[in-house]
N, C-alpha and C. Protein backbone atom coordinates (compact mmCIF):
# COMPACT_ATOMS: atom_id res chain seq x y z
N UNK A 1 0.85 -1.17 0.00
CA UNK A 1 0.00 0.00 0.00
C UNK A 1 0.90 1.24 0.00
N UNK A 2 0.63 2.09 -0.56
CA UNK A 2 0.92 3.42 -0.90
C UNK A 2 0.64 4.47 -0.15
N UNK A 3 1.33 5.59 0.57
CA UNK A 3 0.24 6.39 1.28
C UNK A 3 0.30 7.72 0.42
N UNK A 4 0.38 8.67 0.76
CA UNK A 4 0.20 9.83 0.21
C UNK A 4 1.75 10.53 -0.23
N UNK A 5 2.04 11.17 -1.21
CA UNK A 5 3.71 11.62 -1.90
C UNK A 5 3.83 12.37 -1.34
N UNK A 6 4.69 12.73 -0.67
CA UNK A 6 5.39 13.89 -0.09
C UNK A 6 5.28 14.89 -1.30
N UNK A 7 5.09 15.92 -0.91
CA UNK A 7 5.04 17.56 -1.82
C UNK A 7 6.35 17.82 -1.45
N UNK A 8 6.40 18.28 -2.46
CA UNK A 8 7.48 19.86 -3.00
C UNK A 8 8.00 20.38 -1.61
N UNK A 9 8.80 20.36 -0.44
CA UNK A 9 8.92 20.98 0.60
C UNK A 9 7.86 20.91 1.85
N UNK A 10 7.03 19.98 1.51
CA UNK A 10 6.24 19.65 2.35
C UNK A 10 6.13 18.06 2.80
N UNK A 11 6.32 18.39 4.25
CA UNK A 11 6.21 17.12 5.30
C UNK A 11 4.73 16.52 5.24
N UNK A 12 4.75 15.11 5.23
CA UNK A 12 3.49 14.39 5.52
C UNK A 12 3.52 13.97 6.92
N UNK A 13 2.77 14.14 7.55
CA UNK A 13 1.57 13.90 8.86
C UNK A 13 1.34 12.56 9.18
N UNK A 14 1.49 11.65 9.49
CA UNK A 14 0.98 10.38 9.92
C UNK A 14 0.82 10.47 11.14
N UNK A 15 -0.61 10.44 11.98
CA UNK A 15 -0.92 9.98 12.91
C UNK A 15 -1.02 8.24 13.27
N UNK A 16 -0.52 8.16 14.71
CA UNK A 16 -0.46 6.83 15.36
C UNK A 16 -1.52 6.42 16.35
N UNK A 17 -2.12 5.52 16.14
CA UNK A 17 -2.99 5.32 17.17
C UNK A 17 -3.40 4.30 17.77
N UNK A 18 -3.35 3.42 18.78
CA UNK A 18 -3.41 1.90 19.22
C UNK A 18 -3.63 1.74 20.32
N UNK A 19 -5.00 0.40 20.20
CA UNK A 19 -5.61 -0.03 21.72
C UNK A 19 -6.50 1.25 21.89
N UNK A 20 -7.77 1.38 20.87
CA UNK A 20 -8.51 2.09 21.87
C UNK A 20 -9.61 1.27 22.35
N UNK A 21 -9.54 0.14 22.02
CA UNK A 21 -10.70 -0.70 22.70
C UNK A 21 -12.07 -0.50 22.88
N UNK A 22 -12.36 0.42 21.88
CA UNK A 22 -14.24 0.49 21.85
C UNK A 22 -14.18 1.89 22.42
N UNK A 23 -13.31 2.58 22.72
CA UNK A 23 -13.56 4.49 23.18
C UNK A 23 -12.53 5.27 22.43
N UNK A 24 -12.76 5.84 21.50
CA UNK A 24 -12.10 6.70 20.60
C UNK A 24 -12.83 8.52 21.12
N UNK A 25 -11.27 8.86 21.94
CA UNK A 25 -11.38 10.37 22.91
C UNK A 25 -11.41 10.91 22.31
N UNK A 26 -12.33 11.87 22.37
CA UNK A 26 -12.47 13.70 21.78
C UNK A 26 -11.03 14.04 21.38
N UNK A 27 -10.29 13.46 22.64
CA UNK A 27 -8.57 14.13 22.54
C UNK A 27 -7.83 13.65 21.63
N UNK A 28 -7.99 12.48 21.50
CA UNK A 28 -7.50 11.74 20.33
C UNK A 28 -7.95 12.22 18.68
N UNK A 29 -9.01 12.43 18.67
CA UNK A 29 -10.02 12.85 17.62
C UNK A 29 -9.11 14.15 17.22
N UNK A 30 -9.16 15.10 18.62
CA UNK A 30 -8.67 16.54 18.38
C UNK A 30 -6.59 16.49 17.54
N UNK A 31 -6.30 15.50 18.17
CA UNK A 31 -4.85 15.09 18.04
C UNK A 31 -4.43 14.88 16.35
N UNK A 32 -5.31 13.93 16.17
CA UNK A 32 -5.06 13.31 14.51
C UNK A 32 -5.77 14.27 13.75
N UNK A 33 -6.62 15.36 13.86
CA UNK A 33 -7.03 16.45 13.15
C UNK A 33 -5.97 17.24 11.77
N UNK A 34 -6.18 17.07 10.94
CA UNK A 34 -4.98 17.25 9.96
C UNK A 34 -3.70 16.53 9.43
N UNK A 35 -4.10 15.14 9.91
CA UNK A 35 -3.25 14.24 9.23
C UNK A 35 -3.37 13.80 7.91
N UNK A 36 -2.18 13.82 7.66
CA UNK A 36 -2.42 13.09 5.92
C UNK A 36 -2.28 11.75 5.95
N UNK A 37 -2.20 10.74 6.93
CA UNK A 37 -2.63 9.24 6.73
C UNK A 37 -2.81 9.14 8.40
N UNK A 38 -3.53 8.20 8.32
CA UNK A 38 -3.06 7.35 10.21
C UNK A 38 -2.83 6.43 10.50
N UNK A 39 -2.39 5.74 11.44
CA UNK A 39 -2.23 4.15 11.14
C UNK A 39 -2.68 3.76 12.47
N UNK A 40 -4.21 2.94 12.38
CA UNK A 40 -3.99 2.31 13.87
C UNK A 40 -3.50 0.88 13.94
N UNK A 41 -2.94 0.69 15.40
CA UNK A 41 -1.91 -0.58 15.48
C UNK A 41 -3.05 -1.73 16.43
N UNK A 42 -3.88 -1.96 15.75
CA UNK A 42 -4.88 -2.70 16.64
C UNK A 42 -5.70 -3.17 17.92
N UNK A 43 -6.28 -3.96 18.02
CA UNK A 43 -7.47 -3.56 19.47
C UNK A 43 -8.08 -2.56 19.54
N UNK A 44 -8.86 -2.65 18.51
CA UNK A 44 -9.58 -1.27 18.05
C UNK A 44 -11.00 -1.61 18.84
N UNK A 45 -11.96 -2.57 18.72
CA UNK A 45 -13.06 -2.43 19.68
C UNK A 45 -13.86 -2.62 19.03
N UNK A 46 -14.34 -1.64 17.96
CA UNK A 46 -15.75 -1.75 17.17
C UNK A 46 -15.18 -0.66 16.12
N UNK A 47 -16.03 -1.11 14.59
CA UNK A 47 -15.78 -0.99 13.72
C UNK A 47 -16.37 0.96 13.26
N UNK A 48 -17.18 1.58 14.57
CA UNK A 48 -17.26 2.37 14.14
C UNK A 48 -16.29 3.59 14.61
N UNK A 49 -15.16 3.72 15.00
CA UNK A 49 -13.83 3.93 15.42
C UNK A 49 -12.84 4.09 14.06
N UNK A 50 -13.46 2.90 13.32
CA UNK A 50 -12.75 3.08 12.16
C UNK A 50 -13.24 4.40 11.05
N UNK A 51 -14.32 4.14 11.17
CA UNK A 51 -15.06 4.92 10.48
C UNK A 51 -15.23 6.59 10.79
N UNK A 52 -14.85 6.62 12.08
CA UNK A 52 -14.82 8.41 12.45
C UNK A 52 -13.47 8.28 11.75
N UNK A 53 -12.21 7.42 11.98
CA UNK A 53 -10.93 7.84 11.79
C UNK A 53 -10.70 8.19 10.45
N UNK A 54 -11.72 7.38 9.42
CA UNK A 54 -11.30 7.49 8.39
C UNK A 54 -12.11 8.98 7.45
N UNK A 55 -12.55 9.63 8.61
CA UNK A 55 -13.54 10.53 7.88
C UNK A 55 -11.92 11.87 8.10
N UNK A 56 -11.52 11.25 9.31
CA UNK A 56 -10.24 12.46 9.25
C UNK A 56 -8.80 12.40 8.05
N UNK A 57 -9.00 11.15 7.45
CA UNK A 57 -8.14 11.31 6.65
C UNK A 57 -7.42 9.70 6.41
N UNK A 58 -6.84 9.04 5.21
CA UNK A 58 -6.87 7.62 4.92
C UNK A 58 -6.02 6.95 5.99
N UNK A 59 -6.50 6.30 6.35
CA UNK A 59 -6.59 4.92 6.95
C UNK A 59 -5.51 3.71 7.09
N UNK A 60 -4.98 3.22 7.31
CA UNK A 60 -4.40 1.89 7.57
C UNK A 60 -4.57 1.61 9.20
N UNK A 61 -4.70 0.22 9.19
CA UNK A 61 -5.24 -0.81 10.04
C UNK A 61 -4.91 -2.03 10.25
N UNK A 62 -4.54 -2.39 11.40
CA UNK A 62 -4.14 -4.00 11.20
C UNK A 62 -4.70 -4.43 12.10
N UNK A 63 -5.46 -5.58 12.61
CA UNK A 63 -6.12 -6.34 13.23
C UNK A 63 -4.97 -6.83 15.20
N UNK A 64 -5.79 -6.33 15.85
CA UNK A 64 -5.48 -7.12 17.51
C UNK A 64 -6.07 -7.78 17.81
N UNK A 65 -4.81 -8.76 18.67
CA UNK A 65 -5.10 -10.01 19.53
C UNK A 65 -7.66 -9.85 20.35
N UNK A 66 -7.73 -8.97 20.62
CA UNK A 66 -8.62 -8.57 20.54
C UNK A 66 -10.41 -8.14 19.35
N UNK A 67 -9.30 -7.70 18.70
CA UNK A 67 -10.03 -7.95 17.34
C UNK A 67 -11.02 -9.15 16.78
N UNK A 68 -11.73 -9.50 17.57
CA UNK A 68 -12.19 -11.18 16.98
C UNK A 68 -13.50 -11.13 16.38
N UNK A 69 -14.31 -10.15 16.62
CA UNK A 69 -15.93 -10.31 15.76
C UNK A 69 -15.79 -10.23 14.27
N UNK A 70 -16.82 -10.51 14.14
CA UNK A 70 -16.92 -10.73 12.02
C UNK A 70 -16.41 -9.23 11.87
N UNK A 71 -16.84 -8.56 12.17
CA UNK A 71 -16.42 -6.88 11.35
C UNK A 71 -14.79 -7.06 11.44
N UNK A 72 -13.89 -7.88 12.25
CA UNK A 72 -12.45 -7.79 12.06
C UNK A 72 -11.47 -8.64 10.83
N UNK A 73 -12.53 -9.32 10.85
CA UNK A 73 -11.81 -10.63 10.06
C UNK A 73 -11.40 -10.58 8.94
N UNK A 74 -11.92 -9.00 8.40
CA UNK A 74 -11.03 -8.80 7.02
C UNK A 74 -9.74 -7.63 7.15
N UNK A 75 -10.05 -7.37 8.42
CA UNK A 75 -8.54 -6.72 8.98
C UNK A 75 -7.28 -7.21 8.73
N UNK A 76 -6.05 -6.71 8.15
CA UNK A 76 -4.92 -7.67 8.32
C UNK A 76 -4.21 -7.68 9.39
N UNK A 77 -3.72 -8.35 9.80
CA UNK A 77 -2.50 -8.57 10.70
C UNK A 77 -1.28 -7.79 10.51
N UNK A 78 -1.01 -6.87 9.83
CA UNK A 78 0.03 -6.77 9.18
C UNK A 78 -0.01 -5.61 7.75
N UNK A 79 0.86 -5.01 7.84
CA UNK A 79 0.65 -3.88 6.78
C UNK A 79 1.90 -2.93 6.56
N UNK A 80 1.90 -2.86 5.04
CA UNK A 80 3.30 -2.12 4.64
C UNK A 80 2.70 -1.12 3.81
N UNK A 81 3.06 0.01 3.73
CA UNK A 81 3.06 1.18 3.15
C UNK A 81 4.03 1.77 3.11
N UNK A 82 3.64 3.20 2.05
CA UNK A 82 5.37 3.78 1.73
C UNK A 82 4.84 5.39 1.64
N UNK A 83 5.82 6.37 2.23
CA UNK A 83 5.74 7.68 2.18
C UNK A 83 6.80 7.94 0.98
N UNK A 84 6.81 8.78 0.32
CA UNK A 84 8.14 8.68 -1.02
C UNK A 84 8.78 7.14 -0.60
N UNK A 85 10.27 7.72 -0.06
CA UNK A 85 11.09 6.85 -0.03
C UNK A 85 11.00 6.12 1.55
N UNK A 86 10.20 6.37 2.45
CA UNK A 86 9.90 6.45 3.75
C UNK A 86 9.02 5.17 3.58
N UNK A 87 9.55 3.83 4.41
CA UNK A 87 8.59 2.45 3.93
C UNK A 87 8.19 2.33 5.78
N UNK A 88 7.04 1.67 5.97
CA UNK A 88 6.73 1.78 7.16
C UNK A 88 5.76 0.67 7.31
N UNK A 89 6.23 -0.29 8.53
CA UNK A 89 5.19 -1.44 8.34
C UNK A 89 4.22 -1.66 9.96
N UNK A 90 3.33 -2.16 10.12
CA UNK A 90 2.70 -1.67 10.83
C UNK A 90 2.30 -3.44 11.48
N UNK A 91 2.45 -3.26 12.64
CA UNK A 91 1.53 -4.98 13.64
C UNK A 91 1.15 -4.95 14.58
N UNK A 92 0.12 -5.48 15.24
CA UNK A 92 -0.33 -4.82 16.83
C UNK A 92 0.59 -5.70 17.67
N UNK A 93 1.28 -6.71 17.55
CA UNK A 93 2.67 -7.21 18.70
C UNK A 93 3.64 -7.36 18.24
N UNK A 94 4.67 -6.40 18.77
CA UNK A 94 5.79 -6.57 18.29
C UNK A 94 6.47 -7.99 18.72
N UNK A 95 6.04 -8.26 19.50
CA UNK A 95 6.97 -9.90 19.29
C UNK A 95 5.98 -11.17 18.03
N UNK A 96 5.20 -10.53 17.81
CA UNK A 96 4.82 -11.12 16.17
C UNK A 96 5.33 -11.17 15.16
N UNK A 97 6.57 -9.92 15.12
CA UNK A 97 7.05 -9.30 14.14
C UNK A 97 7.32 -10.22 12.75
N UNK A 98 6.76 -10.28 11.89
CA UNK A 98 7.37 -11.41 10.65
C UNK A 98 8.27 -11.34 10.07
N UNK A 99 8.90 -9.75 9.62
CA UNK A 99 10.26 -9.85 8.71
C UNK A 99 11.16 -9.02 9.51
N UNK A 100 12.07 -9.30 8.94
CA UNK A 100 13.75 -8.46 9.32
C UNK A 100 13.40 -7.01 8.66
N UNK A 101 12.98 -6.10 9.51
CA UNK A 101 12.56 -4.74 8.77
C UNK A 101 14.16 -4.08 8.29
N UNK A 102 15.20 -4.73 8.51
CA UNK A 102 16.29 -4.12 7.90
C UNK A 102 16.61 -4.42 6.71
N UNK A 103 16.39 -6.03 6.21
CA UNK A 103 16.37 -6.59 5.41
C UNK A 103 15.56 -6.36 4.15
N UNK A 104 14.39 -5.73 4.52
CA UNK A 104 13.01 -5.56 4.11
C UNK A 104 13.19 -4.05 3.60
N UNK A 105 14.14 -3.29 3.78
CA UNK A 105 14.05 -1.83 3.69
C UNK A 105 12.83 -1.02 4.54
N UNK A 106 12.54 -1.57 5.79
CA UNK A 106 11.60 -0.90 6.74
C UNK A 106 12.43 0.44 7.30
N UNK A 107 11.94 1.09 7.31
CA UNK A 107 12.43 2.02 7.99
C UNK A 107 12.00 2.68 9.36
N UNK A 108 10.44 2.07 9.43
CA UNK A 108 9.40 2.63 10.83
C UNK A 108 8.63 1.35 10.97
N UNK A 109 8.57 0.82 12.28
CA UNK A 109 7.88 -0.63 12.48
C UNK A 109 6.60 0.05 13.71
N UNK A 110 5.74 0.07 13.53
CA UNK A 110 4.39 0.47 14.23
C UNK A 110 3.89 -0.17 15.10
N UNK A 111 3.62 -0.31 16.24
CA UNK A 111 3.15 -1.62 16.91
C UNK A 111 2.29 -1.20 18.20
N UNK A 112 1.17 -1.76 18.78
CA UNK A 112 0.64 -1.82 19.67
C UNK A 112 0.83 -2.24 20.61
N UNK A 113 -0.64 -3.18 21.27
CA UNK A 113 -0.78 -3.99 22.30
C UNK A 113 -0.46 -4.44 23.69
N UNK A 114 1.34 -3.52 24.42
CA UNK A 114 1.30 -3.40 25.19
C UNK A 114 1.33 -2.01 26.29
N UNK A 115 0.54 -1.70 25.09
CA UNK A 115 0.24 -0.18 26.03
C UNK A 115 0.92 0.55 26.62
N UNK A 116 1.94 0.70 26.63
CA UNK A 116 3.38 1.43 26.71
C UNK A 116 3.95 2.13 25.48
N UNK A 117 3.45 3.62 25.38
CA UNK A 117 4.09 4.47 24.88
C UNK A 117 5.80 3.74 24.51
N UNK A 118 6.42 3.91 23.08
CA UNK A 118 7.46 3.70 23.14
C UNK A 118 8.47 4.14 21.91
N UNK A 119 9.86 4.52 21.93
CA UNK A 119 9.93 5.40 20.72
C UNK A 119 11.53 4.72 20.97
N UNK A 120 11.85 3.99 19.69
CA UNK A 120 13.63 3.60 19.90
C UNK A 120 14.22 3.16 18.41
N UNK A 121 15.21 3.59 18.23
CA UNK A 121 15.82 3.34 16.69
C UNK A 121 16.46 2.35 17.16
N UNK A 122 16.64 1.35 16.19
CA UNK A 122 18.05 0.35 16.38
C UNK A 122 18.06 0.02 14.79
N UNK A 123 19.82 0.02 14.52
CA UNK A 123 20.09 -0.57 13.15
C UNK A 123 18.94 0.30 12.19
N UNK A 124 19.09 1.75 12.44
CA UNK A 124 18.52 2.60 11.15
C UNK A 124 17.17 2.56 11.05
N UNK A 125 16.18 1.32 12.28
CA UNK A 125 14.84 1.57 12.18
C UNK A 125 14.29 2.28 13.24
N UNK A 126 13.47 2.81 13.06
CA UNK A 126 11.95 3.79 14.25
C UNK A 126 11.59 2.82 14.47
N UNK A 127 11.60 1.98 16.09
CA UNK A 127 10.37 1.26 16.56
C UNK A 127 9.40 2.35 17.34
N UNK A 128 8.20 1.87 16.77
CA UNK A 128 7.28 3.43 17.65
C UNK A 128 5.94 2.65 17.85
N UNK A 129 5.62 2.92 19.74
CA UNK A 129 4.17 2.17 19.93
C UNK A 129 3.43 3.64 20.33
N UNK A 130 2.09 3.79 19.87
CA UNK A 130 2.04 5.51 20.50
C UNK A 130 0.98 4.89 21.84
N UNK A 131 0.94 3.95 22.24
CA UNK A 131 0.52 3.24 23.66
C UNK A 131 -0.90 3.25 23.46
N UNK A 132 -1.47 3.27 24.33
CA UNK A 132 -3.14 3.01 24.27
C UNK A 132 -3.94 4.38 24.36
N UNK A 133 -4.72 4.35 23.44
CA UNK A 133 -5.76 5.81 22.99
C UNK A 133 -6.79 5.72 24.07
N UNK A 134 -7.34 4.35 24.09
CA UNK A 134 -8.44 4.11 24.92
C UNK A 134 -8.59 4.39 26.22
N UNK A 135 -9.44 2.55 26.49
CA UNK A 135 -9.57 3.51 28.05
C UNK A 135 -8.09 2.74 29.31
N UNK A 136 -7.86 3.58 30.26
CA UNK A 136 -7.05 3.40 30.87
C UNK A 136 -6.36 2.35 31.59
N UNK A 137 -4.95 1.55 31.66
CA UNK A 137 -4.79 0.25 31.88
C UNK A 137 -3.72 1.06 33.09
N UNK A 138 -3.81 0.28 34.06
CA UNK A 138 -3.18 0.18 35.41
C UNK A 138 -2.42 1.77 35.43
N UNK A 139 -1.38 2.09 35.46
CA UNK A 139 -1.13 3.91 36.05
C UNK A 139 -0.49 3.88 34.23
N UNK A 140 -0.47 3.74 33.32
CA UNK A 140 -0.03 3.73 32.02
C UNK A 140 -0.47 5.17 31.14
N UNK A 141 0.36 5.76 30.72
CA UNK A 141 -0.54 7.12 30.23
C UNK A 141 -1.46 6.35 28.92
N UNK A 142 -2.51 8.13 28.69
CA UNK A 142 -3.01 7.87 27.79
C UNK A 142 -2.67 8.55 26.22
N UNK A 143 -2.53 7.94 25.43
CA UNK A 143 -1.27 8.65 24.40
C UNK A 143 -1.54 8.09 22.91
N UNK A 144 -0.81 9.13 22.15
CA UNK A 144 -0.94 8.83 20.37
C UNK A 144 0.35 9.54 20.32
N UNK A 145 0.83 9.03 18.97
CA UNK A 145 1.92 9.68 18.33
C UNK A 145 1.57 10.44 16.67
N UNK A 146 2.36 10.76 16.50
CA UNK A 146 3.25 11.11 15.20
C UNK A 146 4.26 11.10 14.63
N UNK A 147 3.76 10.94 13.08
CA UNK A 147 5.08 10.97 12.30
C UNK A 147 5.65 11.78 11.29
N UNK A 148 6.71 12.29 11.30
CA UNK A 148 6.45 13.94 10.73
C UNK A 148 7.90 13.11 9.77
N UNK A 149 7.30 13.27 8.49
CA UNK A 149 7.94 12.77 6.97
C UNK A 149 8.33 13.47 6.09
N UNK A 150 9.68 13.88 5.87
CA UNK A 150 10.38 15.18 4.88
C UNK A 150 11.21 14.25 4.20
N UNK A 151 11.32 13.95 2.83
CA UNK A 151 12.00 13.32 2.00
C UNK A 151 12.58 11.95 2.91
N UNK A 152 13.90 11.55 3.14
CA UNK A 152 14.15 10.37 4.10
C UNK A 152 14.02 10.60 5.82
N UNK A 153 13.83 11.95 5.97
CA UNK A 153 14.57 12.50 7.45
C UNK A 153 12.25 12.15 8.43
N UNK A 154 12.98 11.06 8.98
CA UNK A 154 11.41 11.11 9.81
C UNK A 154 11.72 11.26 11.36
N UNK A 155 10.36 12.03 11.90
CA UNK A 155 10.68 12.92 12.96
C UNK A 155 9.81 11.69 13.62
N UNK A 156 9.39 11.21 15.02
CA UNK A 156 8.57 10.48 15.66
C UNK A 156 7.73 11.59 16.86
N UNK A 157 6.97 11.35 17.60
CA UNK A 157 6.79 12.13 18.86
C UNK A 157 5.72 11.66 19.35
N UNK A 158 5.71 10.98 20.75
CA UNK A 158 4.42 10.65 21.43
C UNK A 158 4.14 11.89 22.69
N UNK A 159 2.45 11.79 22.49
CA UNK A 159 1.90 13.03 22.72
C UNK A 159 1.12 12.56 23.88
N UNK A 160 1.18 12.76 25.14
CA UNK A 160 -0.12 12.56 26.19
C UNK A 160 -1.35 13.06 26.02
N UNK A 161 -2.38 11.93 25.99
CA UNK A 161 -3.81 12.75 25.33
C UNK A 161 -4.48 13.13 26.60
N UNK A 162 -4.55 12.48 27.81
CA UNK A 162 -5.13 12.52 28.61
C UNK A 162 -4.23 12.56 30.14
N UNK A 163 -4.57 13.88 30.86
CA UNK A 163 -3.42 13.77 32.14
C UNK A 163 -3.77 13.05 33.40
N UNK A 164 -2.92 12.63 34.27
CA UNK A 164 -3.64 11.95 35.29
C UNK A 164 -4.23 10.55 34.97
């Protein structure tokens, strides 16, 4: 999958979003406002989550451990897309992971499920979880990221949606 070409001097927007489990926040909503793609990293809840997200701007999705009613089952597990030269693959557990994203020319590996905000390069890749949107798991913030895309140079940043 393809996402949107980088312009002429202009950065693309990818919002991150994972584990909202059936409550998709105003804050979250307010957060991804002006993105040029989003990607949620699964345990999404109900299928109409998808459908506000995608009214803010296109979409990618991959299916969580959670994920199990008929509306998921055509979800993938798994998903690669490309900003220009910027390739970015997306899974709700990172210990699922299927390929060698170095090998693969990954450059950003996306991942959910344990609800821990998390942001770390190794060997030239972005691992980035933007933690759980939803509703709140033991003292864990509540959080989304971004991905800010200028020709090869990608910026990451996780954002607290909710304080306390």
């Amino acid at each position: 999958m393809t996402g949107p070409k980088p312009g002429l001097g202009r950065p693309v927007r990818v919002g991150l979003i994972s584990d909202t489990h059936g409550l998709l926040r105003p804050e979250a909503l307010e957060f991804l406002a002006g993105c040029d793609h989003i990607v949620h990293g699964g345990d999404i809840g109900n299928p109409g989550i998808l459908d506000r997200l995608g009214e803010l701007a296109p979409l990618t999705v991959v299916r969580g451990n959670n994920d199990r009613d008929a509306w998921a089952r055509a979800i993938p597990v798994s998903a690669r897309l490309s900003f220009g030269s910027v390739s970015l693959y997306a899974i709700h557990d990172l210990k699922e992971l299927d390929v060698d994203p170095v090998a693969a020319g990954v450059r950003v590996v996306v991942s959910g499920h344990s609800h821990r905000p998390l942001r770390v390069e190794r060997a030239g890749v972005l691992y980035i979880n933007p933690g759980s949107a939803g509703r709140r798991r033991f003292s864990l913030p509540i959080s989304a990221a971004e991905l800010v895309i200028e020709g090869d140079n990608v910026r990451a940043r996780i954002v607290t949606l909710v304080d306390g």
